[in-house]
N, C-alpha and C. Protein backbone atom coordinates (compact mmCIF):
# COMPACT_ATOMS: atom_id res chain seq x y z
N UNK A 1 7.22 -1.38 26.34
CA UNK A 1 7.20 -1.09 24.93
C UNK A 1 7.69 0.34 24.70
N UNK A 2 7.07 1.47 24.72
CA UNK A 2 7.27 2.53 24.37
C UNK A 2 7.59 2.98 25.61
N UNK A 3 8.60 4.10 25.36
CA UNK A 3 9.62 4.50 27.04
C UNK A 3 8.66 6.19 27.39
N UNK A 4 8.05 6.34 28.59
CA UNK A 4 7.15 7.45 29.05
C UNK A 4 7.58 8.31 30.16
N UNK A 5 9.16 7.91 30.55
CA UNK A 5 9.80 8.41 31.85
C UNK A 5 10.66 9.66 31.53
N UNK A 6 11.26 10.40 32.32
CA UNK A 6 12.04 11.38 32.32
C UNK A 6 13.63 10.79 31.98
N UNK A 7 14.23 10.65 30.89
CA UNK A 7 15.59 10.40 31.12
C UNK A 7 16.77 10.56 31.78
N UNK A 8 16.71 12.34 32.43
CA UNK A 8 17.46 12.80 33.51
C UNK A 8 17.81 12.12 34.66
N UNK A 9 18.34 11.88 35.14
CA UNK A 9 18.86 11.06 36.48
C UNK A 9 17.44 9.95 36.47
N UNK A 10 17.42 9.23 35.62
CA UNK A 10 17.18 7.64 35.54
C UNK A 10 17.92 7.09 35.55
N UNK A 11 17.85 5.54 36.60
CA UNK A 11 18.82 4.61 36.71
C UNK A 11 19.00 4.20 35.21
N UNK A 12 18.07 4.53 34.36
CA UNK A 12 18.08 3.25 33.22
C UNK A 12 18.82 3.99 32.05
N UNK A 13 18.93 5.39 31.97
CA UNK A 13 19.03 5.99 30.48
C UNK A 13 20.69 5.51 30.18
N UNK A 14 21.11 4.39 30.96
CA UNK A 14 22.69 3.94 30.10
C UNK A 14 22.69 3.61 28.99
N UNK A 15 23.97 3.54 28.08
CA UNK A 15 23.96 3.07 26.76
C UNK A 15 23.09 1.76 26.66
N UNK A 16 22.93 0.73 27.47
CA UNK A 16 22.34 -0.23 26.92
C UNK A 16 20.81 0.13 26.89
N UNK A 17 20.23 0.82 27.66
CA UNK A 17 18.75 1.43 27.35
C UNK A 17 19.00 2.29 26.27
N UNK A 18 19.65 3.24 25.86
CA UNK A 18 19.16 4.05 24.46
C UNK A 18 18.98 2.70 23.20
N UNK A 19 20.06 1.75 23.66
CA UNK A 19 20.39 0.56 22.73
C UNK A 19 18.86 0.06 22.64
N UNK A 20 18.28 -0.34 23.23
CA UNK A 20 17.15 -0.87 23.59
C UNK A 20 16.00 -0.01 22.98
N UNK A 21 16.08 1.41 22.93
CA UNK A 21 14.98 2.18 22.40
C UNK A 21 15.91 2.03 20.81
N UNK A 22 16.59 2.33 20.74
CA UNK A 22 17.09 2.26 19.00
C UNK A 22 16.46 1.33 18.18
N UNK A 23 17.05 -0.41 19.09
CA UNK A 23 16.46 -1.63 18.61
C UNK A 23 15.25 -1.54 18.39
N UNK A 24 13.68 -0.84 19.39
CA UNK A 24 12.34 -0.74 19.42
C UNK A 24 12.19 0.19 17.81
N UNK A 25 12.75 1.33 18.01
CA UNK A 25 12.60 1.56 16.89
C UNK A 25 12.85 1.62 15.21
N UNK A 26 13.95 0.74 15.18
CA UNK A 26 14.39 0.19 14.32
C UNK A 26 13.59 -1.00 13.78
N UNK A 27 12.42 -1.58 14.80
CA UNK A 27 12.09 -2.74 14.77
C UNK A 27 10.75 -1.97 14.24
N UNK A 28 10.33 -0.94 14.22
CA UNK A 28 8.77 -0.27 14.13
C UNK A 28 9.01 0.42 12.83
N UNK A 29 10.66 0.62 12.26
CA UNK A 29 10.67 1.51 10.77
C UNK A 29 10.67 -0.18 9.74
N UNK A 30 11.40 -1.16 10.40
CA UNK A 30 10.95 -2.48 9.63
C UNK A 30 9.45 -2.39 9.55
N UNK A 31 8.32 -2.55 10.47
CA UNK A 31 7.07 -3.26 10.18
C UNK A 31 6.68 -2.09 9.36
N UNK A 32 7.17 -0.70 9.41
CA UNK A 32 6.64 0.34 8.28
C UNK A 32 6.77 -0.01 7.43
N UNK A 33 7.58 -0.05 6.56
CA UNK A 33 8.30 -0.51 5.40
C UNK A 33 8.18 -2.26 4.71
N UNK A 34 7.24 -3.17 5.58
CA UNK A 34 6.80 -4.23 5.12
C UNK A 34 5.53 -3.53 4.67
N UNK A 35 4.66 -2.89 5.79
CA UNK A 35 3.45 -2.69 5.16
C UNK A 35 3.11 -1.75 4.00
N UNK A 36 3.85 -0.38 4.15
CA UNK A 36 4.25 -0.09 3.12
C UNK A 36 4.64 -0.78 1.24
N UNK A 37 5.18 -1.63 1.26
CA UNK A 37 5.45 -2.35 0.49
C UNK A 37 4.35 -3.32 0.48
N UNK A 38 3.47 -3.86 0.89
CA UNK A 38 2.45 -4.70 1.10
C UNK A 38 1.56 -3.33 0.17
N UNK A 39 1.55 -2.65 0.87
CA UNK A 39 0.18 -1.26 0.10
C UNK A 39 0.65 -1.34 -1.00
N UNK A 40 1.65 -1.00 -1.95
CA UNK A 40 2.39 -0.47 -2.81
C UNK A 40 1.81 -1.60 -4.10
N UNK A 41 2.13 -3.06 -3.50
CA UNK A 41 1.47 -4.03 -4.30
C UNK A 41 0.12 -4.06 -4.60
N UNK A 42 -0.69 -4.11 -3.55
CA UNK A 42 -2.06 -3.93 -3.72
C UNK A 42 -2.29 -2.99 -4.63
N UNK A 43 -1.68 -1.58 -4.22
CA UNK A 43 -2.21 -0.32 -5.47
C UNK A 43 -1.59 -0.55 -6.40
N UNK A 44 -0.62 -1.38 -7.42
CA UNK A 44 -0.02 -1.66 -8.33
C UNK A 44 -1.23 -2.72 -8.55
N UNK A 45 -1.58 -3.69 -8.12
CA UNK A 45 -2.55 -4.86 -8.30
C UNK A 45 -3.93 -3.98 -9.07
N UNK A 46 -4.46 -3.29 -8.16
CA UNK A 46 -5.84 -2.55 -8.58
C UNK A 46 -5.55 -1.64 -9.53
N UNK A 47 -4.54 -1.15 -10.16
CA UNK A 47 -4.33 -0.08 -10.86
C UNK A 47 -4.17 -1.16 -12.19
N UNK A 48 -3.71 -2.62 -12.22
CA UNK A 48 -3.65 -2.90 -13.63
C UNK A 48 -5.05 -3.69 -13.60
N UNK A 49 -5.86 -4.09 -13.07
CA UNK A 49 -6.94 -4.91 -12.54
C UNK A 49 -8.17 -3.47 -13.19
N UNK A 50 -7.79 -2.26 -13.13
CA UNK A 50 -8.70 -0.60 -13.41
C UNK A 50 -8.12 -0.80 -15.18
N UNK A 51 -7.35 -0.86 -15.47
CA UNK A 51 -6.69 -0.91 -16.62
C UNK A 51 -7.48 -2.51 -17.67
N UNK A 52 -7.48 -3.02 -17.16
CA UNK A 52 -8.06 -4.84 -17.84
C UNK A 52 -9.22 -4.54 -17.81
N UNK A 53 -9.94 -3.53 -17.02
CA UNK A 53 -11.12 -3.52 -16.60
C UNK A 53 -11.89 -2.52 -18.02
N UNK A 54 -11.17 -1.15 -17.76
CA UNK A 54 -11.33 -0.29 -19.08
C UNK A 54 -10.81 -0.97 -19.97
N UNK A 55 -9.92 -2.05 -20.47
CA UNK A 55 -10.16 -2.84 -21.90
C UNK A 55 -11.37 -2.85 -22.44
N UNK A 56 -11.51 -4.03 -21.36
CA UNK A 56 -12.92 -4.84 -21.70
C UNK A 56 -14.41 -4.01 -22.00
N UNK A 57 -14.62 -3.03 -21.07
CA UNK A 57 -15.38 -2.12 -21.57
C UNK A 57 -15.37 -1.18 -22.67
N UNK A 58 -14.45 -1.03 -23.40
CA UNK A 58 -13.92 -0.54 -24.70
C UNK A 58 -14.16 -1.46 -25.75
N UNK A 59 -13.82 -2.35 -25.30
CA UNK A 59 -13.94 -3.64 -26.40
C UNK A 59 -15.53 -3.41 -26.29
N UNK A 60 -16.73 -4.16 -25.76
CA UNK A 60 -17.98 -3.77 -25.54
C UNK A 60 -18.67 -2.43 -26.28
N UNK A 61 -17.90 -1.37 -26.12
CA UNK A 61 -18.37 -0.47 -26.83
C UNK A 61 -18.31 -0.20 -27.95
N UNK A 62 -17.04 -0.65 -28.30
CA UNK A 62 -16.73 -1.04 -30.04
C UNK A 62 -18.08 -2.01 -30.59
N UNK A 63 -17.99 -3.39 -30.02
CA UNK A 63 -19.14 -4.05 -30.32
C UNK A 63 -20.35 -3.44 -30.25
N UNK A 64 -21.07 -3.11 -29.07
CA UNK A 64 -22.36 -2.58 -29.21
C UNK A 64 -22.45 -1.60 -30.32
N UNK A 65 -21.72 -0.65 -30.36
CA UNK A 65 -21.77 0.15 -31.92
C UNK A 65 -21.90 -0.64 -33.02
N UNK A 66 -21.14 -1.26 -33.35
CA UNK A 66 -21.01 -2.16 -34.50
C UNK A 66 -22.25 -3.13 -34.67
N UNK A 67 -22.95 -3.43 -33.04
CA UNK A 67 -23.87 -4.29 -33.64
C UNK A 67 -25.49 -3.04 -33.64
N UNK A 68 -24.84 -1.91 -33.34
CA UNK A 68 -26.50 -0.73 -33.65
C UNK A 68 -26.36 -0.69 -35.03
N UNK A 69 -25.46 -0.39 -35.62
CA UNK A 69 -25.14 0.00 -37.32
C UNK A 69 -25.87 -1.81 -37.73
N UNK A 70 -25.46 -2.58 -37.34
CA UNK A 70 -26.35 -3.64 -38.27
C UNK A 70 -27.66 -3.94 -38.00
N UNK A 71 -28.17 -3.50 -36.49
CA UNK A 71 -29.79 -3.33 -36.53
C UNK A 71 -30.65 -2.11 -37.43
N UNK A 72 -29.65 -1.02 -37.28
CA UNK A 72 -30.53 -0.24 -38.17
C UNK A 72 -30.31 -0.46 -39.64
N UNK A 73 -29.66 -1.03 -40.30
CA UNK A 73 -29.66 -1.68 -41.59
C UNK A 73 -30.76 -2.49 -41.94
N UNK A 74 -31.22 -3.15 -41.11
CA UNK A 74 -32.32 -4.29 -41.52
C UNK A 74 -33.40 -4.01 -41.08
């Protein structure tokens, strides 16, 4: 998986091994960038889900006011 050797006079550091670490990491800035984008939704999800949420509690507060003004009337 991840390369831990000295590159200097390694049999392996030929073009097709750098090829091989490029591909690894090319393949690790993809799974960034899915999950990334996976987060991005979620915090777009909870941020209008925080938003629907403070409606509804606004709405509620309008009402409960509205219904103190008609208890203390009667």
């Amino acid at each position: 998986m991840a390369y831990r050797g000295n590159m200097r006079g390694s049999p392996n550091n030929g073009p097709h091994f750098g090829q091989i670490l490029e591909q690894q990491n090319d393949n690790k800035v993809d799974d960034l960038a899915t999950k990334v984008s996976a987060l991005k939704r979620i915090t777009l999800d909870i941020g209008e889900e925080v938003r629907s949420q403070n409606r509804l509690l606004n709405d509620m507060d309008t009402e409960f006011d509205s219904g103190k003004g008609l208890c203390k009337e009667r």
